[in-house]
Each structure stands twice: as structure tokens, then as C-alpha cells.
PDB file of N, CA and C in Angstrom:
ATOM      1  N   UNK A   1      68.642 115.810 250.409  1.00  0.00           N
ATOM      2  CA  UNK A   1      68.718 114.843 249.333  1.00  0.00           C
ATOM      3  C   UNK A   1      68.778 115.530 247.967  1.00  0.00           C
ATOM      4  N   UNK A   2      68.408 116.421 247.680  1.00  0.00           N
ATOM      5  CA  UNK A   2      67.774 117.141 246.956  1.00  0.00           C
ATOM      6  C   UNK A   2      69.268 118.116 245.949  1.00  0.00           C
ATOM      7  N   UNK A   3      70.022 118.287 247.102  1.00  0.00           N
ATOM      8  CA  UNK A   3      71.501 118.431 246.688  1.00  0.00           C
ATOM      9  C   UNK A   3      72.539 118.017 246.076  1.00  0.00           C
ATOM     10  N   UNK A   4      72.462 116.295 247.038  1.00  0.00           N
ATOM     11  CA  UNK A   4      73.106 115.272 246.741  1.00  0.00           C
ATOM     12  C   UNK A   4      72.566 114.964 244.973  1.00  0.00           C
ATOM     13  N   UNK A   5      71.102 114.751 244.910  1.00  0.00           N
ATOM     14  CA  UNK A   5      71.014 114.968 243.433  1.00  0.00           C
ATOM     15  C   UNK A   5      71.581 115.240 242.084  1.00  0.00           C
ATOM     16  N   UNK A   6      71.524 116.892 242.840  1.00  0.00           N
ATOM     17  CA  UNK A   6      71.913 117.657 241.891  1.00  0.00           C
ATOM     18  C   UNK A   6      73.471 117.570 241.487  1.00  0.00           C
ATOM     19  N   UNK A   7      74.356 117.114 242.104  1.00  0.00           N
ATOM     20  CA  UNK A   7      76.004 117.108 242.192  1.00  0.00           C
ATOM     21  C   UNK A   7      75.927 115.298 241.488  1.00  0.00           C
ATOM     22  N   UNK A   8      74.566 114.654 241.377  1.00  0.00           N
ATOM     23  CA  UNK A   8      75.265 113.691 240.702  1.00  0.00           C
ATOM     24  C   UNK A   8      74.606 113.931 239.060  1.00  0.00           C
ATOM     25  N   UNK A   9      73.829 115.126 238.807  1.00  0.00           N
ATOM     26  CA  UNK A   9      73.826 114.921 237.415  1.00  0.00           C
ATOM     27  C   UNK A   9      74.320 115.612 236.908  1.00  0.00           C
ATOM     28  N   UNK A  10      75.547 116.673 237.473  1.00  0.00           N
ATOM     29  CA  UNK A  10      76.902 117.177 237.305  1.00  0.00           C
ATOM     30  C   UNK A  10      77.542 116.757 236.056  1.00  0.00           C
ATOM     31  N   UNK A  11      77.852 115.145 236.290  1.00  0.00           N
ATOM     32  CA  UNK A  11      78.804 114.886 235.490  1.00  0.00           C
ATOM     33  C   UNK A  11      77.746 114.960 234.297  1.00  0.00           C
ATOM     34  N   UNK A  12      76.797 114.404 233.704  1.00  0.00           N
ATOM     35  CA  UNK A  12      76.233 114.495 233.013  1.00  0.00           C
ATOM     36  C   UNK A  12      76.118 115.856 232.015  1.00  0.00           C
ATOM     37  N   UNK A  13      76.048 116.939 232.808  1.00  0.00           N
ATOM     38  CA  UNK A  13      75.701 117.912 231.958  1.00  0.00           C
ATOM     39  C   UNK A  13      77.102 118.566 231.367  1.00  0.00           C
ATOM     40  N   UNK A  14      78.103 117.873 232.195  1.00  0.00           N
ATOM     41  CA  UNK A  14      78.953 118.624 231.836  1.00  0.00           C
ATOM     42  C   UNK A  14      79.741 117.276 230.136  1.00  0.00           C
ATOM     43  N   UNK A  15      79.270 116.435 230.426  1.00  0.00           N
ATOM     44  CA  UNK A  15      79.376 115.480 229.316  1.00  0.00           C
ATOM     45  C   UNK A  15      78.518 116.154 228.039  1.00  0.00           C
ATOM     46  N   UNK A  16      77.993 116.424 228.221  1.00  0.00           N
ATOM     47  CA  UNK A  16      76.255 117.153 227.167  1.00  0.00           C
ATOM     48  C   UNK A  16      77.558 118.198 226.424  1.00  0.00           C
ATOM     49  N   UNK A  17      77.916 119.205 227.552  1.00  0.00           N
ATOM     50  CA  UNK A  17      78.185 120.356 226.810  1.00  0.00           C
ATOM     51  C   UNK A  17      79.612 120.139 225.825  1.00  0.00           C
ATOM     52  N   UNK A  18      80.374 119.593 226.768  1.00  0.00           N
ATOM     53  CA  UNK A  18      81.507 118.826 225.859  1.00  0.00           C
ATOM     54  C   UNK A  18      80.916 118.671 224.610  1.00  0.00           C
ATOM     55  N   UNK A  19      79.923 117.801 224.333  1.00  0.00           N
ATOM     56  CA  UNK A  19      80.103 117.123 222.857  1.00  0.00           C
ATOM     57  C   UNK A  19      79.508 118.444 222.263  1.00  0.00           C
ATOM     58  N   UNK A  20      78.443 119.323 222.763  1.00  0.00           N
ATOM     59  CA  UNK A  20      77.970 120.681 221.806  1.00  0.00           C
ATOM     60  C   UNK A  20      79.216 121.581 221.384  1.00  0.00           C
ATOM     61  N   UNK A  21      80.443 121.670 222.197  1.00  0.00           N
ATOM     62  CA  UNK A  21      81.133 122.593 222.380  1.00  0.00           C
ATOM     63  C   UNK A  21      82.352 121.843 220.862  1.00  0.00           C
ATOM     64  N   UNK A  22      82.223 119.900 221.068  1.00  0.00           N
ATOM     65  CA  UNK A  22      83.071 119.691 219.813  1.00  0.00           C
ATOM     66  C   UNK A  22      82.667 119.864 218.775  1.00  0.00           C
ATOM     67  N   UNK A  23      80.984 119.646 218.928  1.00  0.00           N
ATOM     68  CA  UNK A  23      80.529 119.880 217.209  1.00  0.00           C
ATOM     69  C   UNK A  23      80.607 121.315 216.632  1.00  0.00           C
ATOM     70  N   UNK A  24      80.425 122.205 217.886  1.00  0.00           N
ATOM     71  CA  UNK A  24      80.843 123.643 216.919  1.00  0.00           C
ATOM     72  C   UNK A  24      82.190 124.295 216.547  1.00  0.00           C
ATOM     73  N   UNK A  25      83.483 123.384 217.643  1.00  0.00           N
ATOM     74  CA  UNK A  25      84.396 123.389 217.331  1.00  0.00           C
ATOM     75  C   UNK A  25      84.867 122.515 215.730  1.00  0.00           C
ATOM     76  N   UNK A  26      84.130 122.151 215.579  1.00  0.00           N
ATOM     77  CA  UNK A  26      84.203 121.363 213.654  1.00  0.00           C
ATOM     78  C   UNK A  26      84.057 122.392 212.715  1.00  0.00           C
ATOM     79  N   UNK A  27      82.974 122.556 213.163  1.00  0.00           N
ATOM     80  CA  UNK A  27      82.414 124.076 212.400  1.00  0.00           C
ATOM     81  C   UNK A  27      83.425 125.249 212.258  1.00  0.00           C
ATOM     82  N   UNK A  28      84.193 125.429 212.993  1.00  0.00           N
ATOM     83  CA  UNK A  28      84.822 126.545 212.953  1.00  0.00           C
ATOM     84  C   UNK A  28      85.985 127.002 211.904  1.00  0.00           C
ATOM     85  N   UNK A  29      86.285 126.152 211.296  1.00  0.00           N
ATOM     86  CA  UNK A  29      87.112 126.124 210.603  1.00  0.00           C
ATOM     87  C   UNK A  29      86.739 126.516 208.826  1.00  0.00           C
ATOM     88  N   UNK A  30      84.995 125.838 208.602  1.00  0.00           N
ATOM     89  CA  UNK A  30      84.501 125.937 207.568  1.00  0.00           C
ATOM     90  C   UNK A  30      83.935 127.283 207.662  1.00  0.00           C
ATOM     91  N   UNK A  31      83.209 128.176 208.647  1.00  0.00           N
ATOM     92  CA  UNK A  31      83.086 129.205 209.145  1.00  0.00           C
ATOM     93  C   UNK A  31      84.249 130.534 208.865  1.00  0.00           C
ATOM     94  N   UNK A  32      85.104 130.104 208.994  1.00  0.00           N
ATOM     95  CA  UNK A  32      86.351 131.193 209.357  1.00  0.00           C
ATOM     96  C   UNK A  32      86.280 131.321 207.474  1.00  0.00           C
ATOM     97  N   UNK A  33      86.284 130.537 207.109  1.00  0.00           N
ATOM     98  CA  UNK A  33      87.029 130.202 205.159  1.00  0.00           C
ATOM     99  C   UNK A  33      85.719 130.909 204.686  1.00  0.00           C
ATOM    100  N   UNK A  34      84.580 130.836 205.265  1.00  0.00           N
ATOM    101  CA  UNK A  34      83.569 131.911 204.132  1.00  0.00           C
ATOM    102  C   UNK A  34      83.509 133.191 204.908  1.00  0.00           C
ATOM    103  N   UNK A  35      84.008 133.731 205.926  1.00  0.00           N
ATOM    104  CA  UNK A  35      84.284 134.711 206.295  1.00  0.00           C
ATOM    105  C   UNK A  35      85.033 135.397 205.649  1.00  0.00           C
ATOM    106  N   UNK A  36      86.482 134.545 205.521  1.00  0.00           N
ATOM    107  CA  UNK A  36      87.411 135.268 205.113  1.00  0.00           C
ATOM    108  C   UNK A  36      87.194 135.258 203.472  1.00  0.00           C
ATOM    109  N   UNK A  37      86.537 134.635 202.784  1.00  0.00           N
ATOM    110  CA  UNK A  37      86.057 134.479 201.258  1.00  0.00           C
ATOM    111  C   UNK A  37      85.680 136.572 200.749  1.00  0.00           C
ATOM    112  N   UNK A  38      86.329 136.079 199.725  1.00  0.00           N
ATOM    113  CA  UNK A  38      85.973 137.879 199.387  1.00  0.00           C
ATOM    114  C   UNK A  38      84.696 137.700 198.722  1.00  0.00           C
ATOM    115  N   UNK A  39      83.449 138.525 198.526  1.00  0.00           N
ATOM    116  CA  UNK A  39      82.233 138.739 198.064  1.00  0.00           C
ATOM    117  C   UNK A  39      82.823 138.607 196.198  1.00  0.00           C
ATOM    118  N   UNK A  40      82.269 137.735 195.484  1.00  0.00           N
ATOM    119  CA  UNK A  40      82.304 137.891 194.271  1.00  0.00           C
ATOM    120  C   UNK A  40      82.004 139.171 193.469  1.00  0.00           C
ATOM    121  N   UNK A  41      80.777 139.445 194.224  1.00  0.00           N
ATOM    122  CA  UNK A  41      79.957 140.548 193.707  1.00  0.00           C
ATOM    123  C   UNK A  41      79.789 142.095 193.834  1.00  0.00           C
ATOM    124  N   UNK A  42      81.096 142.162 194.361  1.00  0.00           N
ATOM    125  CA  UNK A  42      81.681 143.692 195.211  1.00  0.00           C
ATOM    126  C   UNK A  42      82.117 144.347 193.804  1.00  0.00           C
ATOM    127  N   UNK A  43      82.927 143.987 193.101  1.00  0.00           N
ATOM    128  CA  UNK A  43      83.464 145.194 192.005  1.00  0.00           C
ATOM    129  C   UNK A  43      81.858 145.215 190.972  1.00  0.00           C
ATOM    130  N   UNK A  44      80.913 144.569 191.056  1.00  0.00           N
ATOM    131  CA  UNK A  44      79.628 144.504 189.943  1.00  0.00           C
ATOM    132  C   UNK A  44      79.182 145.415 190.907  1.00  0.00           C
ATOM    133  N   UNK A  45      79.159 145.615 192.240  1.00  0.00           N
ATOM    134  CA  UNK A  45      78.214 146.391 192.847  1.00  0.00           C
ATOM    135  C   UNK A  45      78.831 147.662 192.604  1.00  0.00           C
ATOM    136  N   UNK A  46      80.037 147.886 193.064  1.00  0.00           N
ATOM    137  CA  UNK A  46      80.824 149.483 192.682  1.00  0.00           C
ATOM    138  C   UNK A  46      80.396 149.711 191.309  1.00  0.00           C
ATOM    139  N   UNK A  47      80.683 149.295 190.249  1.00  0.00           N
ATOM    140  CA  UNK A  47      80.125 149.430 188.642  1.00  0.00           C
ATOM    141  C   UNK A  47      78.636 150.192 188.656  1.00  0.00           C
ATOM    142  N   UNK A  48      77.556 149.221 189.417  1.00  0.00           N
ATOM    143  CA  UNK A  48      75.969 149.615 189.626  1.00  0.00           C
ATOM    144  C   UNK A  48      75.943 151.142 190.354  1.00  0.00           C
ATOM    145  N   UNK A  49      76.906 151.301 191.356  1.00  0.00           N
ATOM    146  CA  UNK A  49      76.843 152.252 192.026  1.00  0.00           C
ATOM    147  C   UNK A  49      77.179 153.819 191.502  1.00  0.00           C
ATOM    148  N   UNK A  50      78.162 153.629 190.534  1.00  0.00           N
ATOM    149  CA  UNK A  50      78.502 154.420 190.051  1.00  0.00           C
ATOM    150  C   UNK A  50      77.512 154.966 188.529  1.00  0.00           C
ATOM    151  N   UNK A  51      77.208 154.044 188.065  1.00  0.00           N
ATOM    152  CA  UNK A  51      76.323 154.263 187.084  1.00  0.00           C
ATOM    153  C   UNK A  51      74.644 154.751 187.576  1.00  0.00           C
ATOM    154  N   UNK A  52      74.894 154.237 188.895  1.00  0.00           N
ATOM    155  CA  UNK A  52      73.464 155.195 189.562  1.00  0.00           C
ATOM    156  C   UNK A  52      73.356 156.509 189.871  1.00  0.00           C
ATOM    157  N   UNK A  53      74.721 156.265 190.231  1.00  0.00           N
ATOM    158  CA  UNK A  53      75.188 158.074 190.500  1.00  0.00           C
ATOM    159  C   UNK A  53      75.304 159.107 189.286  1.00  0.00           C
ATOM    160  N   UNK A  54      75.933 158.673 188.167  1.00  0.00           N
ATOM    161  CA  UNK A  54      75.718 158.871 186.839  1.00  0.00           C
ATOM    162  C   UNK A  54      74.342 159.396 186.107  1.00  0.00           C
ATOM    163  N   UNK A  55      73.223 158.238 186.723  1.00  0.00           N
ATOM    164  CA  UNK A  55      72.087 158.616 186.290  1.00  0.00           C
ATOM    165  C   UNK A  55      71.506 159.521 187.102  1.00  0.00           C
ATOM    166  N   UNK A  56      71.479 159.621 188.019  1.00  0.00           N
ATOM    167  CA  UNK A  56      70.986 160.594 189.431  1.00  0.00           C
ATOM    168  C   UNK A  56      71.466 161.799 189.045  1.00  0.00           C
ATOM    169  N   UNK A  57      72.659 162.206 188.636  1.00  0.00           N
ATOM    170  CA  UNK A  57      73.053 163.476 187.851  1.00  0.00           C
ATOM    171  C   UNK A  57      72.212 164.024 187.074  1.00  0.00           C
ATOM    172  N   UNK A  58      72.290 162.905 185.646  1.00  0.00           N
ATOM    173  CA  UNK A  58      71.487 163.350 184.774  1.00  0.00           C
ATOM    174  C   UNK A  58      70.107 163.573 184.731  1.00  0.00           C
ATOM    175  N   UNK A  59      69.013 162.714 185.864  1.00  0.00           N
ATOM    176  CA  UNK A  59      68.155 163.060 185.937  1.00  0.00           C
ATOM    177  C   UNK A  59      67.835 164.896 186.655  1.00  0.00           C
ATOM    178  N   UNK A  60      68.991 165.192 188.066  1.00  0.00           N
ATOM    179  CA  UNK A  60      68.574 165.989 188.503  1.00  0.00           C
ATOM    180  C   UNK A  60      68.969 167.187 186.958  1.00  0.00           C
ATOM    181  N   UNK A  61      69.966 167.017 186.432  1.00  0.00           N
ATOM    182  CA  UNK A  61      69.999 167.926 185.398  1.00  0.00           C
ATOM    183  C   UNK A  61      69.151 168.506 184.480  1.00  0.00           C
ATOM    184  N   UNK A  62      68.510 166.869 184.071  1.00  0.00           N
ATOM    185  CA  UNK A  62      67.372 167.462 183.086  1.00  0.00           C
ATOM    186  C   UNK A  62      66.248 168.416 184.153  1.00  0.00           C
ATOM    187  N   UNK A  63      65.716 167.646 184.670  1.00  0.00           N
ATOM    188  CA  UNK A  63      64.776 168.469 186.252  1.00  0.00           C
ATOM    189  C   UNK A  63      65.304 169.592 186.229  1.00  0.00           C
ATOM    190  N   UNK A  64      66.629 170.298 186.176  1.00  0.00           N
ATOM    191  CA  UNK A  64      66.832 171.854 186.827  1.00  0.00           C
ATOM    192  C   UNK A  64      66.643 172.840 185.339  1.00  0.00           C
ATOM    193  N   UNK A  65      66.731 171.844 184.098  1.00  0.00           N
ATOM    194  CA  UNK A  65      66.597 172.722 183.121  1.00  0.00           C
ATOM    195  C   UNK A  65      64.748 172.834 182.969  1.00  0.00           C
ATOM    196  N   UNK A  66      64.107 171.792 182.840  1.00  0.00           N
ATOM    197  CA  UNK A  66      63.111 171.635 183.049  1.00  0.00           C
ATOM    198  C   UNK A  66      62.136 172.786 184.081  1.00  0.00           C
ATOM    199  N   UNK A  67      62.768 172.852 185.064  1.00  0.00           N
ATOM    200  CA  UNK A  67      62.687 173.951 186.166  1.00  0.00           C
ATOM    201  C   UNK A  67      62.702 175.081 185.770  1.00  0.00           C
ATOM    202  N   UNK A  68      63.715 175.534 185.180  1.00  0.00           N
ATOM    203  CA  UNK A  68      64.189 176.634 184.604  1.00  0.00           C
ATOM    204  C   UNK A  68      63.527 177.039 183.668  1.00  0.00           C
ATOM    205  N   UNK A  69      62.755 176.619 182.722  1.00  0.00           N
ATOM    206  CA  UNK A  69      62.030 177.023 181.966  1.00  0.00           C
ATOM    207  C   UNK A  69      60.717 177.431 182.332  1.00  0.00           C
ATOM    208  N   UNK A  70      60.080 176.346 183.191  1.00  0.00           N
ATOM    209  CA  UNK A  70      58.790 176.341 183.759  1.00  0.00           C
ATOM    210  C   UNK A  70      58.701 177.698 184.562  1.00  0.00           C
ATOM    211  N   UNK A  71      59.824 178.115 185.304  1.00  0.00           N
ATOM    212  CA  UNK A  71      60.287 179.300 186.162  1.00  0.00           C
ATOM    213  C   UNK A  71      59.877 180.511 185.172  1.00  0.00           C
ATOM    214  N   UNK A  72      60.477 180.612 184.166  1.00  0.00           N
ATOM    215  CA  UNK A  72      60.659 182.043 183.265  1.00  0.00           C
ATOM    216  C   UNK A  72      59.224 181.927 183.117  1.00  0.00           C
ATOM    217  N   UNK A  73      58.412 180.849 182.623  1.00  0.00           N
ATOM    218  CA  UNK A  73      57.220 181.131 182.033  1.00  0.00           C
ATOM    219  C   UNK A  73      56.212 181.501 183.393  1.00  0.00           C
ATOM    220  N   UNK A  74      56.567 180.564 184.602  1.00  0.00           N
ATOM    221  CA  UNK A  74      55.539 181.518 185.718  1.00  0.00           C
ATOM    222  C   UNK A  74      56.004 183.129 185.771  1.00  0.00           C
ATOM    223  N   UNK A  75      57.343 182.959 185.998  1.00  0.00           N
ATOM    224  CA  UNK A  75      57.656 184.710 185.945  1.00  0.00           C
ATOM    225  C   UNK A  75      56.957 185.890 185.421  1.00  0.00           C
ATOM    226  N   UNK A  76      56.325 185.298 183.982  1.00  0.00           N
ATOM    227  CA  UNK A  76      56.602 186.116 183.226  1.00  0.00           C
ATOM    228  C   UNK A  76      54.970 186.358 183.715  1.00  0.00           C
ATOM    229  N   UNK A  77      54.078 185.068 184.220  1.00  0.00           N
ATOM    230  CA  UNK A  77      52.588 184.792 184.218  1.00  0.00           C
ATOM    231  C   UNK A  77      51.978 185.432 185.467  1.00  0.00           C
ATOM    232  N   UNK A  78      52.923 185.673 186.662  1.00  0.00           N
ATOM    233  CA  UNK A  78      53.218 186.186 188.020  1.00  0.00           C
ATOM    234  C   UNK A  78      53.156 187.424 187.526  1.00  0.00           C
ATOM    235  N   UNK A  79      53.937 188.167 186.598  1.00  0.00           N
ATOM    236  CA  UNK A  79      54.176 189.200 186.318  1.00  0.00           C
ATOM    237  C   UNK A  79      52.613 190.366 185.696  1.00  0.00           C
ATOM    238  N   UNK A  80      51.936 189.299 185.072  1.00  0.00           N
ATOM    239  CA  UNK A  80      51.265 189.564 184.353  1.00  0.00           C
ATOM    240  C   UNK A  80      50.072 189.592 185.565  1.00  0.00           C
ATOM    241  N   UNK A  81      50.111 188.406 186.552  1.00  0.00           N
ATOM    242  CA  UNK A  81      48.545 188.724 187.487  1.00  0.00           C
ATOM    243  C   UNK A  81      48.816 189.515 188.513  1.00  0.00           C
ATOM    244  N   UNK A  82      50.389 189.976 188.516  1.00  0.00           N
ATOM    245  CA  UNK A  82      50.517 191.074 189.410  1.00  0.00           C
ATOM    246  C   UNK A  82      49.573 192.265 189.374  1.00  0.00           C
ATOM    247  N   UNK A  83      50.428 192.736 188.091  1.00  0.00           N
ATOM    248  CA  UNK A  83      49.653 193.764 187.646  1.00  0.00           C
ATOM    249  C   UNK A  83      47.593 194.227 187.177  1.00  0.00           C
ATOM    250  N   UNK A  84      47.375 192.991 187.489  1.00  0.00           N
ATOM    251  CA  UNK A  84      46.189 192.840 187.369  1.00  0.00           C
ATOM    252  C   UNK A  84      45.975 193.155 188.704  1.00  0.00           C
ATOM    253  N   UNK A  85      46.310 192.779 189.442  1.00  0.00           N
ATOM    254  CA  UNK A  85      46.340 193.041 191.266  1.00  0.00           C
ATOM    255  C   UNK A  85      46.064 193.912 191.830  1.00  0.00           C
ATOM    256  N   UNK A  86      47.119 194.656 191.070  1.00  0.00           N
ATOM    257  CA  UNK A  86      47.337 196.253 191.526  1.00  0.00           C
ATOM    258  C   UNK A  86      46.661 197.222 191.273  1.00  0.00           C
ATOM    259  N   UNK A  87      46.230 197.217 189.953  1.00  0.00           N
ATOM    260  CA  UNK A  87      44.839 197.340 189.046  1.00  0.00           C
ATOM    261  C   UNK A  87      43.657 197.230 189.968  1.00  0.00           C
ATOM    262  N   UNK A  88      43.768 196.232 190.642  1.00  0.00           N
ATOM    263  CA  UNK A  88      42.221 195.678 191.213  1.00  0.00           C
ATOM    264  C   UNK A  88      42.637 196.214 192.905  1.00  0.00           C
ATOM    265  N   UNK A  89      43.504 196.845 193.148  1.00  0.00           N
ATOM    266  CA  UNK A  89      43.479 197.238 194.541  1.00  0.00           C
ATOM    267  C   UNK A  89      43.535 199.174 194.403  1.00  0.00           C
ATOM    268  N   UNK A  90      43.879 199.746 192.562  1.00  0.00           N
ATOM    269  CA  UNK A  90      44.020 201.270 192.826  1.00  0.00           C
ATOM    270  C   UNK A  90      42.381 201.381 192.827  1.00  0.00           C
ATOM    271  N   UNK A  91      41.822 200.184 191.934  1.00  0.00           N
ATOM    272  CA  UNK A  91      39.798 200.727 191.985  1.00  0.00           C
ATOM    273  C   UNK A  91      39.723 200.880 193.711  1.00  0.00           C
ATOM    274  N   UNK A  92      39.754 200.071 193.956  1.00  0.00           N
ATOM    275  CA  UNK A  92      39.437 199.806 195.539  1.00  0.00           C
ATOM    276  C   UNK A  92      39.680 200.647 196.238  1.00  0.00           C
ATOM    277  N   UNK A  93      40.932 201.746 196.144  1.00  0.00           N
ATOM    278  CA  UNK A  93      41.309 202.802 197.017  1.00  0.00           C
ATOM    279  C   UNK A  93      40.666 203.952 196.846  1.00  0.00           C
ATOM    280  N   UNK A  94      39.737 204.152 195.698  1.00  0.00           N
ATOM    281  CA  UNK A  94      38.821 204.890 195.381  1.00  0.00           C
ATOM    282  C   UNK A  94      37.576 204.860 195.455  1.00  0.00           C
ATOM    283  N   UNK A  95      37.223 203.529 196.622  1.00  0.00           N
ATOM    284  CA  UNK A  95      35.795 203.666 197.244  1.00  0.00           C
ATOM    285  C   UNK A  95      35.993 203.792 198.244  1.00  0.00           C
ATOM    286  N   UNK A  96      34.281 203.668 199.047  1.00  0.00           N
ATOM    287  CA  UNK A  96      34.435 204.220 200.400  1.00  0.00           C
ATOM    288  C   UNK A  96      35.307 203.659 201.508  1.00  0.00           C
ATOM    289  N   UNK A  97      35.544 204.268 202.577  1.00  0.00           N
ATOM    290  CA  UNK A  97      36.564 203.073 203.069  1.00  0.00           C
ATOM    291  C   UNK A  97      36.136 202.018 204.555  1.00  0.00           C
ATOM    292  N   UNK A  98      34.868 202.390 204.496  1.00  0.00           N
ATOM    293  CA  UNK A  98      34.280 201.260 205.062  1.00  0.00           C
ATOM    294  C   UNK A  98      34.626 199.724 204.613  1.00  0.00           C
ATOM    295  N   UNK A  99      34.562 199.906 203.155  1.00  0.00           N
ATOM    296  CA  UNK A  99      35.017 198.025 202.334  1.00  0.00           C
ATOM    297  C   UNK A  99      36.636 197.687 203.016  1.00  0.00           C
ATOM    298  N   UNK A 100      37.293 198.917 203.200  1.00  0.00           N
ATOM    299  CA  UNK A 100      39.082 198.722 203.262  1.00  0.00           C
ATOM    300  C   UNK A 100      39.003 198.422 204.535  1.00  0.00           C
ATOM    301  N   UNK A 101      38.369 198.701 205.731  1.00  0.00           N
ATOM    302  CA  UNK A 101      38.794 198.404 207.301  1.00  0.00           C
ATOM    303  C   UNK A 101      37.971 196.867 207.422  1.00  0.00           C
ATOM    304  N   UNK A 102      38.463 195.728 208.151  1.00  0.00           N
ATOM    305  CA  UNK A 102      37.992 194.388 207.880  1.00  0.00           C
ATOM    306  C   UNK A 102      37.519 194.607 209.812  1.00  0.00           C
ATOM    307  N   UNK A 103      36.368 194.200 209.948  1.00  0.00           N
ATOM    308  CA  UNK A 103      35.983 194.609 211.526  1.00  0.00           C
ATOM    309  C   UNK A 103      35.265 193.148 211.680  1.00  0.00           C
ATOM    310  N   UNK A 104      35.432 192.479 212.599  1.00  0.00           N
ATOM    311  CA  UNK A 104      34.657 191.441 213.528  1.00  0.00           C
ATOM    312  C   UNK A 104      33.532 191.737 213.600  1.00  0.00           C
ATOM    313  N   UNK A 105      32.603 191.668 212.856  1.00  0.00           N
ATOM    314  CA  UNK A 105      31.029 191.722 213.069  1.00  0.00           C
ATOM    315  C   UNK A 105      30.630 191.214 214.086  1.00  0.00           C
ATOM    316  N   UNK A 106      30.844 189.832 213.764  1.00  0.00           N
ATOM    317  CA  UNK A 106      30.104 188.639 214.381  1.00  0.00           C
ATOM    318  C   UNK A 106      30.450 188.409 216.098  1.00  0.00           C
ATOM    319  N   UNK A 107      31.928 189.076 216.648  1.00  0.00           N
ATOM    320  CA  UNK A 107      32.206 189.169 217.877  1.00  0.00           C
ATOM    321  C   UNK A 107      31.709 190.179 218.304  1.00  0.00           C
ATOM    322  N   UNK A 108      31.126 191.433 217.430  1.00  0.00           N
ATOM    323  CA  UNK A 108      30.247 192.700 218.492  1.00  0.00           C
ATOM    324  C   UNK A 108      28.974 191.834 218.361  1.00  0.00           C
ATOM    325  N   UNK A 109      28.560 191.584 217.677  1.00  0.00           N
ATOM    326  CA  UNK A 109      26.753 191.120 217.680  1.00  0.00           C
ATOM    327  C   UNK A 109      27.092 189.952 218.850  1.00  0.00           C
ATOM    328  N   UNK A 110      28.136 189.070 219.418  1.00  0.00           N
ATOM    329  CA  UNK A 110      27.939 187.931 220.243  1.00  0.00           C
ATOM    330  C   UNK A 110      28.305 188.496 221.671  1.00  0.00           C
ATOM    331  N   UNK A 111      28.915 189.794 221.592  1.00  0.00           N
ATOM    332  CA  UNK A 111      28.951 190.138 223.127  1.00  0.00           C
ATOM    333  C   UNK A 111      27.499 191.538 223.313  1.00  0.00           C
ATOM    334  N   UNK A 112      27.305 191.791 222.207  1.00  0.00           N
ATOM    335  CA  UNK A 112      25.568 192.622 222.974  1.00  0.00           C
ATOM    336  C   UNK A 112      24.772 191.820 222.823  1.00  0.00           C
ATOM    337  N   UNK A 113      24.910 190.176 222.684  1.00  0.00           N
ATOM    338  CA  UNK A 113      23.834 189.087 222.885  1.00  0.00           C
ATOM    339  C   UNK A 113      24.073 189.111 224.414  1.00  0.00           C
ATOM    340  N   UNK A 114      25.631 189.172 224.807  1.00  0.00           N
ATOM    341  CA  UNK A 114      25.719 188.368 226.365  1.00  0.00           C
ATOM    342  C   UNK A 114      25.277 189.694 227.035  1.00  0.00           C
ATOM    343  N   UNK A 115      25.463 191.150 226.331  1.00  0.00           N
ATOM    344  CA  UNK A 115      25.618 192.042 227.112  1.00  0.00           C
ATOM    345  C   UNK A 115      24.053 192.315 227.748  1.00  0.00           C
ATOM    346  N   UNK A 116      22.825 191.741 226.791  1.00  0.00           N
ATOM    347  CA  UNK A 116      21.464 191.609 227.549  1.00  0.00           C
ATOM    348  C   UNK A 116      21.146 190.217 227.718  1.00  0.00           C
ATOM    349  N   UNK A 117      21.780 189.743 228.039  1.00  0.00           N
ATOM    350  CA  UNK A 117      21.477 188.614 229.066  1.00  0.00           C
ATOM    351  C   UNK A 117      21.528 189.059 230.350  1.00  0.00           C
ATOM    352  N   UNK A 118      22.813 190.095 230.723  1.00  0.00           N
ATOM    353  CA  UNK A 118      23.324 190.335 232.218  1.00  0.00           C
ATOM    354  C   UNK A 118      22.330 190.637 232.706  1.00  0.00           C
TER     355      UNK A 118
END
């Protein structure tokens, strides 16, 4: 029975889709015309685009001169704590040289902890 049913509300659904299928067939026509509509706002956007690019220049420009200056003056400031450096490493080569060899203390004192445990 259950079959027979189903084959009679057939016609029905296929009535349903008909009328969905005319109302979007209406539509289609008003659809297609703002598709095919050109964007008003396309040559204002190229204009924006270009004047961004414009500014994006000039900002990175000022920035590299900006750079450039800031550069010479570390240079010159680099230059200056270099030599302080070097200064502070010829004292150093003239003490004992126990301070110059850097040795793991703390890993000999933690294995003659384990080594009297054994």
C-alpha cells in the first residue's frame, strides 16, 4: 500500500516544483541585467589604488632615509663600544687564565655527589 501511496503524491510534487522552477525562471532575466551591469565604482577604485601605491612609496622612502641616518649614527656608536670591547678583553688577557677557561662547576660537584652515593 505503502507504494501505491507514494506514486499518487507524484503528481503533486511534481506540480510544487513546476511553480518553484517558474518563479525563478522570472527572476532570471532581472538577475542576468545586474550581472551584466558594470560596477560604477571600478575607475574610483583604480584612482584609490594607485594613489595608495603612491603613498606606500613615499612612506617606504621617507623610512629608508630615516634608516639611513639612524644607521650612520649606530655605526659610528658600534664603532665606539667596539673599541671599548677590545680594551676590556686586552686587560683580561693579562690575568690569570683560570678567569679565560669557562668550566662546568656545578656538573663536577653533581657527579662526586652521585659518585659517593655508589
Amino acid at each position: 500500500m505503502n507504494f501505491v501511496n507514494a506514486l499518487e503524491k507524484i503528481p503533486g510534487i511534481i506540480a510544487q516544483y513546476e511553480e518553484r522552477t517558474a518563479k525563478l525562471k522570472a527572476d532570471v532575466p532581472q538577475l542576468e541585467a545586474i550581472v551584466a551591469k558594470q560596477w560604477g565604482k571600478e575607475n574610483e577604485l583604480k584612482a584609490l589604488k594607485s594613489q595608495l601605491a603612491a603613498l606606500d612609496r613615499k612612506i617606504t622612502a621617507a623610512l629608508a632615509a630615516k634608516n639611513e641616518e639612524q644607521d650612520g649614527e649606530e655605526n659610528k656608536q658600534q664603532s665606539d663600544t667596539q673599541r671599548v670591547e677590545v680594551r676590556d678583553n686586552q686587560s683580561q688577557a693579562t690575568g690569570p687564565k683560570e678567569t679565560m677557561v669557562a668550566e662546568p662547576v656545578h656538573i663536577y660537584a653533581s657527579r662526586r655527589a652521585f659518585s659517593g652515593l655508589r
